[in-house]
PDB file of N, CA and C in Angstrom:
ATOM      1  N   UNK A   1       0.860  -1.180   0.000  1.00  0.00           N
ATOM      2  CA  UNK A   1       0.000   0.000   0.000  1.00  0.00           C
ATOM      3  C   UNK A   1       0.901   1.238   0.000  1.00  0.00           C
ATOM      4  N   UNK A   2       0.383   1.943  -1.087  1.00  0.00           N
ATOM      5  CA  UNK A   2       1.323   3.238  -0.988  1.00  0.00           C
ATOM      6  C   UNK A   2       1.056   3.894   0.349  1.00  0.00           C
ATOM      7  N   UNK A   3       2.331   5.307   0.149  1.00  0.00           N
ATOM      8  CA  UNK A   3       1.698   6.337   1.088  1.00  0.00           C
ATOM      9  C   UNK A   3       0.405   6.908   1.192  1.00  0.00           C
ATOM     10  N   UNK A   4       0.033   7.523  -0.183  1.00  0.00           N
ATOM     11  CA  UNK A   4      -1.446   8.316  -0.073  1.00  0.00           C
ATOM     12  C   UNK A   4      -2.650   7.274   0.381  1.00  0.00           C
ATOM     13  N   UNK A   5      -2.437   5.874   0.004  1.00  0.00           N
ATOM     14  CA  UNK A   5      -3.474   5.230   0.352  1.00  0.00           C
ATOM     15  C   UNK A   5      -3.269   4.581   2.179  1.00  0.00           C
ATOM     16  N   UNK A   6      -2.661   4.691   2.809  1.00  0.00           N
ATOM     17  CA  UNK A   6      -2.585   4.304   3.903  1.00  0.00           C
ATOM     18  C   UNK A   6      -2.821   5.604   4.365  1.00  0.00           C
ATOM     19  N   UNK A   7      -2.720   6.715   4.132  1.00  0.00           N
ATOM     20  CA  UNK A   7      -3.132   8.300   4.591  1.00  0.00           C
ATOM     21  C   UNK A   7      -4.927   8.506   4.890  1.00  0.00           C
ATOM     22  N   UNK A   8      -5.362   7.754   3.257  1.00  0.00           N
ATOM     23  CA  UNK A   8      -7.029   7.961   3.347  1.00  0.00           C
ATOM     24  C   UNK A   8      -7.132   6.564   4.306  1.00  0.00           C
ATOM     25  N   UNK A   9      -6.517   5.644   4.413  1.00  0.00           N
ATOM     26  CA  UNK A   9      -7.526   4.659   5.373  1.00  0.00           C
ATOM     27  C   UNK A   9      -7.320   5.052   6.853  1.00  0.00           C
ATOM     28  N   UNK A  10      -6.500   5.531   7.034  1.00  0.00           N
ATOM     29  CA  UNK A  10      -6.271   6.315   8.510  1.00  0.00           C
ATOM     30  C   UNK A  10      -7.410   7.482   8.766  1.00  0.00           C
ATOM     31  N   UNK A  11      -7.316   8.149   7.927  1.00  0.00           N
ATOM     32  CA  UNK A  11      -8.583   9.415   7.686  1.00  0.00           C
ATOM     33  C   UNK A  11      -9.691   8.682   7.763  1.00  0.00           C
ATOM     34  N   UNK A  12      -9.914   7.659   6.738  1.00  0.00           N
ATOM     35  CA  UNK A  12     -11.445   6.881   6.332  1.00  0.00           C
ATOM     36  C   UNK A  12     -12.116   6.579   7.805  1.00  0.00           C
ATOM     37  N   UNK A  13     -10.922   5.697   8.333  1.00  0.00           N
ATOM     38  CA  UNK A  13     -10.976   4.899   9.688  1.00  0.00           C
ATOM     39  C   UNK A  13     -11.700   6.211  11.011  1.00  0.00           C
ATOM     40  N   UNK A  14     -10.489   7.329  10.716  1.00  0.00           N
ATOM     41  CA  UNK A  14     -11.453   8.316  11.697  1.00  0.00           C
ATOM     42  C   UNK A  14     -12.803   8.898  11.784  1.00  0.00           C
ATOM     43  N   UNK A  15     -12.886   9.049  10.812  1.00  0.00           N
ATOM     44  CA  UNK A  15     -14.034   9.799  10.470  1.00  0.00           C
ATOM     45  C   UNK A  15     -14.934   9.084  10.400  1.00  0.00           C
ATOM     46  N   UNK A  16     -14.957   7.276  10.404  1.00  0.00           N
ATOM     47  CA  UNK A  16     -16.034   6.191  10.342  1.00  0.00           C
ATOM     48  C   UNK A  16     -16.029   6.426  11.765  1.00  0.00           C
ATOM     49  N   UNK A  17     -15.234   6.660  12.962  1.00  0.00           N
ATOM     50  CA  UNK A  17     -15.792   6.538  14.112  1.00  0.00           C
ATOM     51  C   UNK A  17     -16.492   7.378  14.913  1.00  0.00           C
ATOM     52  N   UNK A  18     -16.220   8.843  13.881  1.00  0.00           N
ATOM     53  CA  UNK A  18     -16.570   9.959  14.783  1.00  0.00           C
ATOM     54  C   UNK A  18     -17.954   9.999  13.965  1.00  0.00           C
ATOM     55  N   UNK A  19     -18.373   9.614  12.547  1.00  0.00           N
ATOM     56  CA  UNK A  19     -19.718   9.885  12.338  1.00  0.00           C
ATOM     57  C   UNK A  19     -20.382   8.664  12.845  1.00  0.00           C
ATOM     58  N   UNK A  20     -19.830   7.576  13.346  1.00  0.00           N
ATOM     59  CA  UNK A  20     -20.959   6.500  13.802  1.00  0.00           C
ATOM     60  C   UNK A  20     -20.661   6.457  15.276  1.00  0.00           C
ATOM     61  N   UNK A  21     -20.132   7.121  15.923  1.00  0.00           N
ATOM     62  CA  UNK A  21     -20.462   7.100  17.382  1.00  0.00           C
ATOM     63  C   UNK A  21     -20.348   8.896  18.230  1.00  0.00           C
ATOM     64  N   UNK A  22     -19.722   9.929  17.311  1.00  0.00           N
ATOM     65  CA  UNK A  22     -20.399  11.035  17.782  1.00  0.00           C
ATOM     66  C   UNK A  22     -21.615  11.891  18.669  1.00  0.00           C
ATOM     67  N   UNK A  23     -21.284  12.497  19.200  1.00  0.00           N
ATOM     68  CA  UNK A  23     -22.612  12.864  20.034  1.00  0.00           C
ATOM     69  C   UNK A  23     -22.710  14.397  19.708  1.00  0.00           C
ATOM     70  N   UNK A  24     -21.302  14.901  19.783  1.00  0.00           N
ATOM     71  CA  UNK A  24     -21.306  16.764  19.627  1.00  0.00           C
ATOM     72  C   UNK A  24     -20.764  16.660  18.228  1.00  0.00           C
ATOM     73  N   UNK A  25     -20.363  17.978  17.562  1.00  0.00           N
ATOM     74  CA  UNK A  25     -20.271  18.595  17.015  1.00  0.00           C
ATOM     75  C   UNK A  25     -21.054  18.121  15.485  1.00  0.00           C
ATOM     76  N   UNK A  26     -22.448  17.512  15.676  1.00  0.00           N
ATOM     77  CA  UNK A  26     -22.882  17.441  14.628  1.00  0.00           C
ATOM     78  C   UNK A  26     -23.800  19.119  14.245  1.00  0.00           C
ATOM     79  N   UNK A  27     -23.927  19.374  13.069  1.00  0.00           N
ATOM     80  CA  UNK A  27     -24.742  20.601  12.957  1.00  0.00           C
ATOM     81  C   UNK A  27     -26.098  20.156  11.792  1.00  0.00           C
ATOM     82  N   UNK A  28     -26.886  20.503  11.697  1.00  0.00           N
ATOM     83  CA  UNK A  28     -27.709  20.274  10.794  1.00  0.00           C
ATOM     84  C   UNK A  28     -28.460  22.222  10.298  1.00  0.00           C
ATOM     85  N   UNK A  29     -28.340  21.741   9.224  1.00  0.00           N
ATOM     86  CA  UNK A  29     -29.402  22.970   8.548  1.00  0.00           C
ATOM     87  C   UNK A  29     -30.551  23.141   8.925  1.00  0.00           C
ATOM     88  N   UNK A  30     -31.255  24.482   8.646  1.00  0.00           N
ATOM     89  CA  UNK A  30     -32.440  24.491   9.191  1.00  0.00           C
ATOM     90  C   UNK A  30     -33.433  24.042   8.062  1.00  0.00           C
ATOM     91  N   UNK A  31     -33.059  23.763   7.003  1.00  0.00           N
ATOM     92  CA  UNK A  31     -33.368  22.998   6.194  1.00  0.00           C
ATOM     93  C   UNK A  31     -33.581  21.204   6.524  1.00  0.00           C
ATOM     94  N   UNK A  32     -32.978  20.775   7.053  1.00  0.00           N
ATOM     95  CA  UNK A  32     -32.785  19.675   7.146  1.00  0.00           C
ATOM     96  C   UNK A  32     -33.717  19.383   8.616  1.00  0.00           C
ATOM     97  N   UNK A  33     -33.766  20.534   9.464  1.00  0.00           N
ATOM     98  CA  UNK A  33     -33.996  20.712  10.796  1.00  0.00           C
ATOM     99  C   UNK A  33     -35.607  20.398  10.529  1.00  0.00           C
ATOM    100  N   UNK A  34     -36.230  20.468   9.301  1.00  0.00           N
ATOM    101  CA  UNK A  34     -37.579  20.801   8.769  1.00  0.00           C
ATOM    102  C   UNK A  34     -37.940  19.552   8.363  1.00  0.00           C
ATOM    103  N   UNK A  35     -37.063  18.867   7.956  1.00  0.00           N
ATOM    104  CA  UNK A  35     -37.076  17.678   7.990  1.00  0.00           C
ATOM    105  C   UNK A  35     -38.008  16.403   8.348  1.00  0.00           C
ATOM    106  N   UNK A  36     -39.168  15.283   7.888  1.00  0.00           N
ATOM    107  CA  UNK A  36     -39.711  14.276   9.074  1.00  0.00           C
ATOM    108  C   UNK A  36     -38.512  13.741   9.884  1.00  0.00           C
ATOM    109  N   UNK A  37     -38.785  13.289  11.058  1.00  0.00           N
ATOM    110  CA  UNK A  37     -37.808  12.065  11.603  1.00  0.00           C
ATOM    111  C   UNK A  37     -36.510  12.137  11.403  1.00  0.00           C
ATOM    112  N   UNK A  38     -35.939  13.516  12.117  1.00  0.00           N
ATOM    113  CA  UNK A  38     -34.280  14.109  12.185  1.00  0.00           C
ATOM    114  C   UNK A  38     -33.444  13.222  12.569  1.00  0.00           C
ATOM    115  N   UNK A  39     -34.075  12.379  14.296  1.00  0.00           N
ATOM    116  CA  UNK A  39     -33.253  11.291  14.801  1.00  0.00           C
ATOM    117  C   UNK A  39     -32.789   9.960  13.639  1.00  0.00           C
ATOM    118  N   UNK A  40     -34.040   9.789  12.971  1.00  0.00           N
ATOM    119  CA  UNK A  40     -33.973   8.791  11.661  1.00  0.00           C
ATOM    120  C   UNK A  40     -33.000   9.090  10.641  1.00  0.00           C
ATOM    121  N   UNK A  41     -32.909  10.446  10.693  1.00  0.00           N
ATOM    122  CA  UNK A  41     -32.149  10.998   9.718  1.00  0.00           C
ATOM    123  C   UNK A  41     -30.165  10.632  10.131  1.00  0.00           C
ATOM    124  N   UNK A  42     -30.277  11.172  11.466  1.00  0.00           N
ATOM    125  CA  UNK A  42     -29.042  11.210  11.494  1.00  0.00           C
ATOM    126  C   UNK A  42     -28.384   9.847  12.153  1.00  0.00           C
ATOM    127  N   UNK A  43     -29.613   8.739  12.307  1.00  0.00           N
ATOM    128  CA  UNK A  43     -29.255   7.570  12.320  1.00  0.00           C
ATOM    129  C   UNK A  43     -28.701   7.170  11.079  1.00  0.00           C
ATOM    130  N   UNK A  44     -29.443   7.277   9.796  1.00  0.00           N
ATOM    131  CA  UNK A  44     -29.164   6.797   8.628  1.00  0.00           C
ATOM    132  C   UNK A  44     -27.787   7.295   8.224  1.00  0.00           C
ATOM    133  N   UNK A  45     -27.146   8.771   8.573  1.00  0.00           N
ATOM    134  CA  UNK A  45     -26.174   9.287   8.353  1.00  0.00           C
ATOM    135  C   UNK A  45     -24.817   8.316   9.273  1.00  0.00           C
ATOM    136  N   UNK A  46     -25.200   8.302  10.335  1.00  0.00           N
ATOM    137  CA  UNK A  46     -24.571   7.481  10.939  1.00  0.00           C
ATOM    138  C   UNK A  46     -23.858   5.989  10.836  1.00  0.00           C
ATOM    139  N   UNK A  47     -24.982   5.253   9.966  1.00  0.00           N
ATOM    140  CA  UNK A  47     -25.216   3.850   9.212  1.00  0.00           C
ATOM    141  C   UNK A  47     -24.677   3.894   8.214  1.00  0.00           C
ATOM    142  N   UNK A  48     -24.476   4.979   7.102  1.00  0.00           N
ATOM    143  CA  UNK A  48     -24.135   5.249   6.141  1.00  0.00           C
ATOM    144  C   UNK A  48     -22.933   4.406   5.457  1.00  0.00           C
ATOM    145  N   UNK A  49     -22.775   3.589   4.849  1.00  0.00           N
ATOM    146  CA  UNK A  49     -21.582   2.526   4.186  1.00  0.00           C
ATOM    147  C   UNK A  49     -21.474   2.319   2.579  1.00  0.00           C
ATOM    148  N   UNK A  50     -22.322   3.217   1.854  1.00  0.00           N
ATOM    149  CA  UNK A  50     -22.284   3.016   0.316  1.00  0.00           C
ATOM    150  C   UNK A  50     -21.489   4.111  -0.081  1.00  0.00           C
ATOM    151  N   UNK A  51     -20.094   3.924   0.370  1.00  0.00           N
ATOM    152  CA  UNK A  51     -18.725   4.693  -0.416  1.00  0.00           C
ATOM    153  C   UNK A  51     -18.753   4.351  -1.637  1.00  0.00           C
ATOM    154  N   UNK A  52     -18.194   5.095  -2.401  1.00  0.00           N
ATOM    155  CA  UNK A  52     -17.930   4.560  -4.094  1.00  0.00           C
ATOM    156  C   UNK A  52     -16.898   5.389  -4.730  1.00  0.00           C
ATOM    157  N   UNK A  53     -15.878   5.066  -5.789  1.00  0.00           N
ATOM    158  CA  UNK A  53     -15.640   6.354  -6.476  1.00  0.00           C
ATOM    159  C   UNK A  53     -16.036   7.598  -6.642  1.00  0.00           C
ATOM    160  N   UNK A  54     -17.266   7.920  -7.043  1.00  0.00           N
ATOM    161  CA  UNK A  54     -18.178   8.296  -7.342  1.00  0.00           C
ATOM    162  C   UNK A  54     -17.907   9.984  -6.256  1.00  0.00           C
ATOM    163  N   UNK A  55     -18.515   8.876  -4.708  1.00  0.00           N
ATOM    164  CA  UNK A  55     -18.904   9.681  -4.147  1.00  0.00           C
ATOM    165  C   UNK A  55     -17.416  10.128  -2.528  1.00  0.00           C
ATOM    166  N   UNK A  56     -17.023   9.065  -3.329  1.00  0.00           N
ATOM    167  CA  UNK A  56     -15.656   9.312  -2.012  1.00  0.00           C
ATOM    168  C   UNK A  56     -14.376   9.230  -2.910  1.00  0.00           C
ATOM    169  N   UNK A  57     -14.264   9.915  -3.646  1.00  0.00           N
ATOM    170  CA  UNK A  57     -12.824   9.583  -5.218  1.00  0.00           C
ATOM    171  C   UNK A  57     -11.668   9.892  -4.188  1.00  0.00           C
ATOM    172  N   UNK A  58     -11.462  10.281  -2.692  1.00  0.00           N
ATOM    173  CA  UNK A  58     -10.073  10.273  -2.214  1.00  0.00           C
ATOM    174  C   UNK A  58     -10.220   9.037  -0.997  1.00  0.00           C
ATOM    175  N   UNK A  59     -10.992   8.504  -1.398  1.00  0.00           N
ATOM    176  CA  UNK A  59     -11.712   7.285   0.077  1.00  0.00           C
ATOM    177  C   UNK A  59     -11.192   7.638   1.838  1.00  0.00           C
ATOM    178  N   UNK A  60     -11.789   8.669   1.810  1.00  0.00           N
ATOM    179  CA  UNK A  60     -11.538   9.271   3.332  1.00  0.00           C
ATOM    180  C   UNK A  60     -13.053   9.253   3.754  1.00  0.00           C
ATOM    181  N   UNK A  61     -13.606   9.154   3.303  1.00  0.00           N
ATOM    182  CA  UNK A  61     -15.432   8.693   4.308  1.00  0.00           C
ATOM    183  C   UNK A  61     -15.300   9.875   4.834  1.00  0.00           C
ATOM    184  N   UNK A  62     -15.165  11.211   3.703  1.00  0.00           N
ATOM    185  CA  UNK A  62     -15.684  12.449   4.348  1.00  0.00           C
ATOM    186  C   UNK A  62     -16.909  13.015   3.722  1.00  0.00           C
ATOM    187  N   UNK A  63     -18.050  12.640   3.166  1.00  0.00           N
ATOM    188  CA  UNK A  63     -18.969  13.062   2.646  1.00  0.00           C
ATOM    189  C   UNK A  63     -19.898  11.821   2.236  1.00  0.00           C
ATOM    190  N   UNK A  64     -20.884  12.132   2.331  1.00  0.00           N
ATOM    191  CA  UNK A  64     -22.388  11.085   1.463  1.00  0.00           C
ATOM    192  C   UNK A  64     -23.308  12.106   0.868  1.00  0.00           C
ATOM    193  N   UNK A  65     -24.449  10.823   0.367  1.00  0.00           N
ATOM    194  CA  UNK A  65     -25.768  11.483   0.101  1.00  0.00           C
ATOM    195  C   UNK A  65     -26.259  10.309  -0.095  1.00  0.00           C
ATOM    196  N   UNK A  66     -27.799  10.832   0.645  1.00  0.00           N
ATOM    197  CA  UNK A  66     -28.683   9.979   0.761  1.00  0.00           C
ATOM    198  C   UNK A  66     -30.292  10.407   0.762  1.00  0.00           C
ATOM    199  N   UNK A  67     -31.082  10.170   0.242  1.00  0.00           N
ATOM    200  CA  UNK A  67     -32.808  10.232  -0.154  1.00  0.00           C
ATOM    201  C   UNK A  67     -33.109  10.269   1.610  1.00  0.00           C
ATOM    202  N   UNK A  68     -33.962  11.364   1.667  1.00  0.00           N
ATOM    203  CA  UNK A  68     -34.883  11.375   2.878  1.00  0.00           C
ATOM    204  C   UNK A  68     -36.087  12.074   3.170  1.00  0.00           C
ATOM    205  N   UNK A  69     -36.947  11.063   2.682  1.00  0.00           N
ATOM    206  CA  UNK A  69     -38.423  11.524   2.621  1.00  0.00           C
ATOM    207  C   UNK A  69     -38.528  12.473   1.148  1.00  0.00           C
ATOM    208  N   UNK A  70     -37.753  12.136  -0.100  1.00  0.00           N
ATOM    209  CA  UNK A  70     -37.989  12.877  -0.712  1.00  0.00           C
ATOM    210  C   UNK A  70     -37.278  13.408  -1.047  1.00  0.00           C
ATOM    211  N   UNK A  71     -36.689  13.874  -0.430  1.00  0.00           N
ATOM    212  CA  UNK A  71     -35.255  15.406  -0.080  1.00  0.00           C
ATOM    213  C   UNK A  71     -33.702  14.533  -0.786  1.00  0.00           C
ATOM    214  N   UNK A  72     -33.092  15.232  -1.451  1.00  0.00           N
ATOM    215  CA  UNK A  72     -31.560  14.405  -1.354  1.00  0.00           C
ATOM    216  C   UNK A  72     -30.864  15.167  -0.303  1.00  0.00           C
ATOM    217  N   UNK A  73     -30.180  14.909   0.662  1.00  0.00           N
ATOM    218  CA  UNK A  73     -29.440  15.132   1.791  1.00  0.00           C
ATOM    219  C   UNK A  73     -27.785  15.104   2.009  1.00  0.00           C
ATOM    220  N   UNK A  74     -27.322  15.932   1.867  1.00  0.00           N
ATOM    221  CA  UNK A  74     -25.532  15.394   1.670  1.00  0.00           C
ATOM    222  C   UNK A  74     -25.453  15.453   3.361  1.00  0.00           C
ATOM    223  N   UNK A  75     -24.298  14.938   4.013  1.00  0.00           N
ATOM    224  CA  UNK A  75     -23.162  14.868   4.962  1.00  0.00           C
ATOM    225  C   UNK A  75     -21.954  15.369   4.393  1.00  0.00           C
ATOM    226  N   UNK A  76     -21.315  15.830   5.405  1.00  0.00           N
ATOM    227  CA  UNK A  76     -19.762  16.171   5.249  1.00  0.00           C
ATOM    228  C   UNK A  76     -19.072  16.358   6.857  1.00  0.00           C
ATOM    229  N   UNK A  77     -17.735  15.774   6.568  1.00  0.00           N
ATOM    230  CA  UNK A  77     -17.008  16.030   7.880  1.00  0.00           C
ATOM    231  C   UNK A  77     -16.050  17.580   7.138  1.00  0.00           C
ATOM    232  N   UNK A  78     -15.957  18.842   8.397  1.00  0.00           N
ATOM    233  CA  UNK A  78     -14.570  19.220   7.556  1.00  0.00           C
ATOM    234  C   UNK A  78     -14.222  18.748   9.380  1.00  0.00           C
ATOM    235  N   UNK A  79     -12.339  18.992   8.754  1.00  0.00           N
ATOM    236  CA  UNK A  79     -11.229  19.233   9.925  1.00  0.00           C
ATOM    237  C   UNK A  79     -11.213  20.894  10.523  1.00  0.00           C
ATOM    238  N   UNK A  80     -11.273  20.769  12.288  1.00  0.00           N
ATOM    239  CA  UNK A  80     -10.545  22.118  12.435  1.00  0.00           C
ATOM    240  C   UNK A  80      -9.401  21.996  13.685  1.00  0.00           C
ATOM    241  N   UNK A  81      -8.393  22.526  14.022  1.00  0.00           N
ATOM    242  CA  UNK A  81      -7.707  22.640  14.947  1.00  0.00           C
ATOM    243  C   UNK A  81      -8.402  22.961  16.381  1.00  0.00           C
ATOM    244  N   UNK A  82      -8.140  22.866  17.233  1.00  0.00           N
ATOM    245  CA  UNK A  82      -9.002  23.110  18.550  1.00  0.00           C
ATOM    246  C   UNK A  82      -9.582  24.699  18.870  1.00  0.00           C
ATOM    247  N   UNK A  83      -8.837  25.385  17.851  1.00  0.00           N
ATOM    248  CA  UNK A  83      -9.259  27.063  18.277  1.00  0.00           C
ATOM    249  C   UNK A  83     -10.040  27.105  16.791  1.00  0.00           C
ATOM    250  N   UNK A  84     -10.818  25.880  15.925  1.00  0.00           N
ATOM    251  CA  UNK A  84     -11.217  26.313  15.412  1.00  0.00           C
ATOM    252  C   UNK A  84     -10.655  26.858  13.547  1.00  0.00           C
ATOM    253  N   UNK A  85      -9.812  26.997  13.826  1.00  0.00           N
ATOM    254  CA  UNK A  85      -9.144  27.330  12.188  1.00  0.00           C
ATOM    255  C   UNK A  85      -9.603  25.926  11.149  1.00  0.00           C
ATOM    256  N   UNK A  86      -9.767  26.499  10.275  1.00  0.00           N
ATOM    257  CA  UNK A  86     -10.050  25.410   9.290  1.00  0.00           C
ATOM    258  C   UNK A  86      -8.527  25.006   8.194  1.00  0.00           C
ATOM    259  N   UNK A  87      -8.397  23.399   8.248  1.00  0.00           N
ATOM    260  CA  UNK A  87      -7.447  23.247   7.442  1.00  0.00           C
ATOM    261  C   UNK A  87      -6.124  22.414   8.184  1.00  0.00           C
ATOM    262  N   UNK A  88      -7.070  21.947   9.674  1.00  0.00           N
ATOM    263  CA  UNK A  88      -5.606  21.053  10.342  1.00  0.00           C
ATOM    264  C   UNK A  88      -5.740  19.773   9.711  1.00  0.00           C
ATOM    265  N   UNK A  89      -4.525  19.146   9.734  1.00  0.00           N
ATOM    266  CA  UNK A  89      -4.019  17.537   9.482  1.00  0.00           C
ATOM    267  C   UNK A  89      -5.455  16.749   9.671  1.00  0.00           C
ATOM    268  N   UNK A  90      -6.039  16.157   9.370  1.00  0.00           N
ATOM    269  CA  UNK A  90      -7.144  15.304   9.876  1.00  0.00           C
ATOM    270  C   UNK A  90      -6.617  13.990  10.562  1.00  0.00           C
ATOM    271  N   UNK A  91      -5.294  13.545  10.111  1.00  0.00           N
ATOM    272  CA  UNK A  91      -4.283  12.448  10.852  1.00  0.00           C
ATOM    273  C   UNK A  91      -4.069  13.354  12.239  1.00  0.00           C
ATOM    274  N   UNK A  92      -3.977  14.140  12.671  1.00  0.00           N
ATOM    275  CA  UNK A  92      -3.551  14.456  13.760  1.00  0.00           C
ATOM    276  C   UNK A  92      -4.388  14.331  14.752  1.00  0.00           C
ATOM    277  N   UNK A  93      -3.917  13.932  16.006  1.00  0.00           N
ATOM    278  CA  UNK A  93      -4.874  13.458  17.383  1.00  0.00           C
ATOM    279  C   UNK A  93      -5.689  14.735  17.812  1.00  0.00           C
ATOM    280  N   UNK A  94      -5.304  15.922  17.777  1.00  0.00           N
ATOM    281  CA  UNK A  94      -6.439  17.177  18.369  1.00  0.00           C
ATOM    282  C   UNK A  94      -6.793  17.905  17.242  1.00  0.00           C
ATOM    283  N   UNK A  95      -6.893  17.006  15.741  1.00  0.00           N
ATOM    284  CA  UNK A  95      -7.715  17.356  14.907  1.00  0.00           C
ATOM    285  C   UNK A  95      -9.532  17.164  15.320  1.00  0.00           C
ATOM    286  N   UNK A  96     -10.063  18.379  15.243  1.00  0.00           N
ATOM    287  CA  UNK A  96     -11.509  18.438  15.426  1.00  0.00           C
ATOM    288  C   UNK A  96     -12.446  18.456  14.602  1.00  0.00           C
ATOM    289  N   UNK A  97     -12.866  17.200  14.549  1.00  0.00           N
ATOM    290  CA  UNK A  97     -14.063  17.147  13.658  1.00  0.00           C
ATOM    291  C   UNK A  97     -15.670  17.573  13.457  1.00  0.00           C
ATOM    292  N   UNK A  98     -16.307  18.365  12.608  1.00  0.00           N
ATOM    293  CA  UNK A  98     -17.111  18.664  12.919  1.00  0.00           C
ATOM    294  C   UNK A  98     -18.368  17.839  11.765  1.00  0.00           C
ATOM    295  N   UNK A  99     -19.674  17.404  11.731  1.00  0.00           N
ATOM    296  CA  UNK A  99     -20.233  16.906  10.667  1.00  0.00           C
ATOM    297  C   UNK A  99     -21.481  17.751  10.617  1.00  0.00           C
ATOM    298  N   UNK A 100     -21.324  18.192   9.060  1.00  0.00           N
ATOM    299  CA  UNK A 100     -22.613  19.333   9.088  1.00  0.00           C
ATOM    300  C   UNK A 100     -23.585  18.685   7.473  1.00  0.00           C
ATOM    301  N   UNK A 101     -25.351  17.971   8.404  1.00  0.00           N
ATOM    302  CA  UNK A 101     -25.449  17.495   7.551  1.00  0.00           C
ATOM    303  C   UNK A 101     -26.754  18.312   6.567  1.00  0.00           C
ATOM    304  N   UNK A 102     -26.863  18.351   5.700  1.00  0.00           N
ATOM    305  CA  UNK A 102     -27.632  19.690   5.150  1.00  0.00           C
ATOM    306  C   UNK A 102     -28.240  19.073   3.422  1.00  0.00           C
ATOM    307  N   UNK A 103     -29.719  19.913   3.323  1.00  0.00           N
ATOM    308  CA  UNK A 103     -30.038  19.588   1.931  1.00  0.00           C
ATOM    309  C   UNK A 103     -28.768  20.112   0.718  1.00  0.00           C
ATOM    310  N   UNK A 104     -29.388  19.201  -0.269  1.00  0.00           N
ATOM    311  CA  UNK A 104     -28.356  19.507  -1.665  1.00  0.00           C
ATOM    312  C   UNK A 104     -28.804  20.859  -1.728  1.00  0.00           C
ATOM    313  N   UNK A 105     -29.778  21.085  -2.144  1.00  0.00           N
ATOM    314  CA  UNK A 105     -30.520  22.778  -2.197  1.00  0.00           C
ATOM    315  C   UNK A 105     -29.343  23.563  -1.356  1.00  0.00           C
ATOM    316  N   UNK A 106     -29.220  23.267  -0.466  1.00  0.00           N
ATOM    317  CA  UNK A 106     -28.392  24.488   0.287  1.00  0.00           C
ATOM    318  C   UNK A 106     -26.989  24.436  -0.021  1.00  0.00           C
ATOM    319  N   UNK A 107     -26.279  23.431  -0.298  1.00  0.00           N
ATOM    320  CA  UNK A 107     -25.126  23.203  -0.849  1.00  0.00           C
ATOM    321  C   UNK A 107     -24.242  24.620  -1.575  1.00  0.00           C
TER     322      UNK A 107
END
């Protein structure tokens, strides 16, 4: 395994744990907030496992989309450093993740 690819499965690996067992720093739109069945929603986000080229072309399991009630719905993780700046290492241990999940419309 090259470098870049042992980089995204380290990334992939984080970010599978912080969107399936997270409690804070999720955000949702008020779009999304409008939503039926939010908890359903961000269960499904949570569950989420249909990576593809497509939709993950650097395979770091930082983004989806998924149908809800109608609606298409993206996820995204970004990285921030602890004060907040956008753009730290996502390999790094006091990299802070945040997941903000929101309609395509608002995109």
């Amino acid at each position: 395994m090259d470098i870049d690819q042992e980089r995204a499965r380290k990334i992939a690996r984080k970010n599978d744990l912080f969107r399936q067992t997270g409690t804070h720093d999720i955000n949702v739109t008020s779009g999304v907030y409008d939503l039926p069945d939010l908890y359903g929603l961000v269960q499904s986000v949570r569950q989420f496992d249909s990576f593809t080229e497509d939709n993950d072309p650097y395979s770091e399991h930082d983004f989806g989309s998924l149908d809800w009630h109608g609606e298409t719905v993206y996820w995204k993780i970004d990285y921030y450093d602890q004060a907040l700046r956008n753009g730290k290492d996502p390999r790094d241990v006091d990299c802070r993740r945040v997941l903000t999940v929101l309609l395509a419309s608002e995109y």
